[in-house]
C-alpha atoms as a PDB file:
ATOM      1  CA  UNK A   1      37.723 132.042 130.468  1.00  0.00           C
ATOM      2  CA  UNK A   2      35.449 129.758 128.625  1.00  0.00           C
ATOM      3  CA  UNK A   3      36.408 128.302 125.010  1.00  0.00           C
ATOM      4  CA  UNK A   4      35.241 130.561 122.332  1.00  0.00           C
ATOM      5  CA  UNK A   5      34.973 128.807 118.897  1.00  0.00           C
ATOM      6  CA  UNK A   6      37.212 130.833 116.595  1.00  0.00           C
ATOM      7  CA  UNK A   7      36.615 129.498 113.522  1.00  0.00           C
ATOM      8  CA  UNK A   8      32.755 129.781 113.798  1.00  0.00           C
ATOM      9  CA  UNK A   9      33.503 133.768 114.603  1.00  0.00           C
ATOM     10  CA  UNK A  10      35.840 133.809 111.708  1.00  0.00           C
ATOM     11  CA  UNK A  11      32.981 132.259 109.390  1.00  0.00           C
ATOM     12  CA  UNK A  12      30.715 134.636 110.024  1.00  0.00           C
ATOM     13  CA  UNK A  13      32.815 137.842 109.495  1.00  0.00           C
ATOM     14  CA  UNK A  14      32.509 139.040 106.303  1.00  0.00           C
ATOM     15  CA  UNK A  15      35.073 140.724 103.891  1.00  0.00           C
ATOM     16  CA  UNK A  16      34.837 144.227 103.231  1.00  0.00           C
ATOM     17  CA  UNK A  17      34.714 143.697  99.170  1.00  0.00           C
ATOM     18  CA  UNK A  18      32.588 140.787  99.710  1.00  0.00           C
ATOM     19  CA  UNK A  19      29.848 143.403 101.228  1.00  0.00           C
ATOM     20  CA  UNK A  20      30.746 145.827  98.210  1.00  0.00           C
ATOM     21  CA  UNK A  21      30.362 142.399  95.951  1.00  0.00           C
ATOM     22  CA  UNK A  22      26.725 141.422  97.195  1.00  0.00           C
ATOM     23  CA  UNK A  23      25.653 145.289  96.939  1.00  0.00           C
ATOM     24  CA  UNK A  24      26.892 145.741  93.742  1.00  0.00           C
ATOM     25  CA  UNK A  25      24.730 142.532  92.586  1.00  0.00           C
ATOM     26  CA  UNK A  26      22.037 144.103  94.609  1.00  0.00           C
ATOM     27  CA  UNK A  27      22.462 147.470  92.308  1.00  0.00           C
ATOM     28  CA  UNK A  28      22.728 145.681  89.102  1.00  0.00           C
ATOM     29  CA  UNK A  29      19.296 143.810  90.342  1.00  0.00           C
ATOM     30  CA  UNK A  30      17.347 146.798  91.429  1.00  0.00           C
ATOM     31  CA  UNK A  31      18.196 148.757  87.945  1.00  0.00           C
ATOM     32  CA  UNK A  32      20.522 151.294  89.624  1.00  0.00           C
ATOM     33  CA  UNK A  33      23.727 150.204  87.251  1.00  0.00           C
ATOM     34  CA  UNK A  34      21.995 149.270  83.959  1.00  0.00           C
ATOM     35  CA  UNK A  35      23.383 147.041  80.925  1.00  0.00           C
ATOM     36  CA  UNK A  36      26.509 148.339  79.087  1.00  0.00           C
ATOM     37  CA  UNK A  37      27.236 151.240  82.207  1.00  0.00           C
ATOM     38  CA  UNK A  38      30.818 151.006  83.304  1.00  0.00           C
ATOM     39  CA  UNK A  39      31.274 150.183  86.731  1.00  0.00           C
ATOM     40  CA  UNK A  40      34.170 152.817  88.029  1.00  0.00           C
ATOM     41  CA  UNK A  41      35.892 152.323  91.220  1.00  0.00           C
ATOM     42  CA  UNK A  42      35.956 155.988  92.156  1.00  0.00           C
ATOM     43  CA  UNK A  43      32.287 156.143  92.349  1.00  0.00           C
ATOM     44  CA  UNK A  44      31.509 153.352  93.705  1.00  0.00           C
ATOM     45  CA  UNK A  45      33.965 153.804  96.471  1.00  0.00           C
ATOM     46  CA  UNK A  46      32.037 156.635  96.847  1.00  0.00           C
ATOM     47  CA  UNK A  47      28.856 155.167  97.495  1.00  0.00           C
ATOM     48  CA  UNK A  48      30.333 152.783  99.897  1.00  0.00           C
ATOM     49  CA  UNK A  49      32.346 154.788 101.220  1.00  0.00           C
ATOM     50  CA  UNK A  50      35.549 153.045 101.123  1.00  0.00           C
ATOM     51  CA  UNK A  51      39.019 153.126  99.468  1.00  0.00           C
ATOM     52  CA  UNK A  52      39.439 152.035  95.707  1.00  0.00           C
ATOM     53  CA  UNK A  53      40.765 148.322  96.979  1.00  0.00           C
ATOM     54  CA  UNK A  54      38.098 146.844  98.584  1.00  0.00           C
ATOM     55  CA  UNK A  55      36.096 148.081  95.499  1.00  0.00           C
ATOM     56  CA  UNK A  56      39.089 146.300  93.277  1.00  0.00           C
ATOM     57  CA  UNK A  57      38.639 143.458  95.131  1.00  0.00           C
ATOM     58  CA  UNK A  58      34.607 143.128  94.546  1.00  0.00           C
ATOM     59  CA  UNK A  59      35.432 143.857  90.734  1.00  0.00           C
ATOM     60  CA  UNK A  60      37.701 140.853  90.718  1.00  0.00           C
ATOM     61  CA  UNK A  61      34.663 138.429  91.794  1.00  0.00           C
ATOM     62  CA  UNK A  62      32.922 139.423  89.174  1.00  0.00           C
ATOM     63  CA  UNK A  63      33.386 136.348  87.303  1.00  0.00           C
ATOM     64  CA  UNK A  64      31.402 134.208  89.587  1.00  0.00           C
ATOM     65  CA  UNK A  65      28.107 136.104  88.368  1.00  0.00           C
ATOM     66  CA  UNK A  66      28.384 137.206  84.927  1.00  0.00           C
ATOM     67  CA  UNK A  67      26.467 140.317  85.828  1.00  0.00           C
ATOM     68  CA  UNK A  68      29.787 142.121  84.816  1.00  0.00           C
ATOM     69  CA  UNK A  69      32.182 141.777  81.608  1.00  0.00           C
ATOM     70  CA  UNK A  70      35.799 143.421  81.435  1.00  0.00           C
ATOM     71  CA  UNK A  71      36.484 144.737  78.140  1.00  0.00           C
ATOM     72  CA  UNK A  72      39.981 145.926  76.938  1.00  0.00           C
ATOM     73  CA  UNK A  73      40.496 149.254  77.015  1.00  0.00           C
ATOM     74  CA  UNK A  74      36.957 150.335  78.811  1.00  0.00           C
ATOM     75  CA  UNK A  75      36.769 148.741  82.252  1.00  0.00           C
ATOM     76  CA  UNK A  76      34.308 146.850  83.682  1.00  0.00           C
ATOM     77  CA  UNK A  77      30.265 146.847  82.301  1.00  0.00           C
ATOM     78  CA  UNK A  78      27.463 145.905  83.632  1.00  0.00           C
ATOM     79  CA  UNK A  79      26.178 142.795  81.457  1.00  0.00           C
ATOM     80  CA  UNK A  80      23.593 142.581  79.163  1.00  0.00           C
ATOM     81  CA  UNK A  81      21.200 139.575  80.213  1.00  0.00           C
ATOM     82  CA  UNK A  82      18.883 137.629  78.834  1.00  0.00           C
ATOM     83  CA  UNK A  83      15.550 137.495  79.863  1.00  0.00           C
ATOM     84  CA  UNK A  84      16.147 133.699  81.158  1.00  0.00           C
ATOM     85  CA  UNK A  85      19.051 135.102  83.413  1.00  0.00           C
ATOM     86  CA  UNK A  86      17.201 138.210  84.599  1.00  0.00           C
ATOM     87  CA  UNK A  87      14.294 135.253  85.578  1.00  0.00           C
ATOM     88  CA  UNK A  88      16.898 133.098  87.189  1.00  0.00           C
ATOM     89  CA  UNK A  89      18.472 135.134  89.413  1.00  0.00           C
ATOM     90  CA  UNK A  90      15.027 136.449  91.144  1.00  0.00           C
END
């Protein structure tokens, strides 16, 4: 049996909330969650169609793109963003 390289395999799988993660950016992008909506994990387990942890998981990332705040008490919301932001991220 020949050498298989592992690690690149293992590189190129990706997570299950890191799929939800990059959709969920893709939503926010595309207008389908809009500013101030709360993000619940029910539905959008739904829409992936996936338990509530993976989901979890994604909403735990959300700090690396400020496209989602969590406030006390309400959950997580999509962000409000400034015009600069909207024009960096395209």
């Amino acid at each position: 049996m020949q050498g298989i390289n592992w690690v690149m395999r293992v590189n190129n799988i990706e997570s299950t909330s890191d799929i939800i993660f990059q959709g969920l950016i893709e939503m926010i992008y595309e207008g389908k969650f809009l500013p101030g909506q709360k993000l619940i994990q029910e539905e959008i387990a739904n829409i992936f169609n996936v338990s509530r942890v993976p989901v979890r998981d994604a909403f735990q990332k959300r700090s690396e793109t400020g496209l989602a705040e969590k406030i006390p008490r309400r959950g997580l919301i999509v962000a409000k963003l400034s015009e600069k932001r909207t024009l960096e991220l395209h």
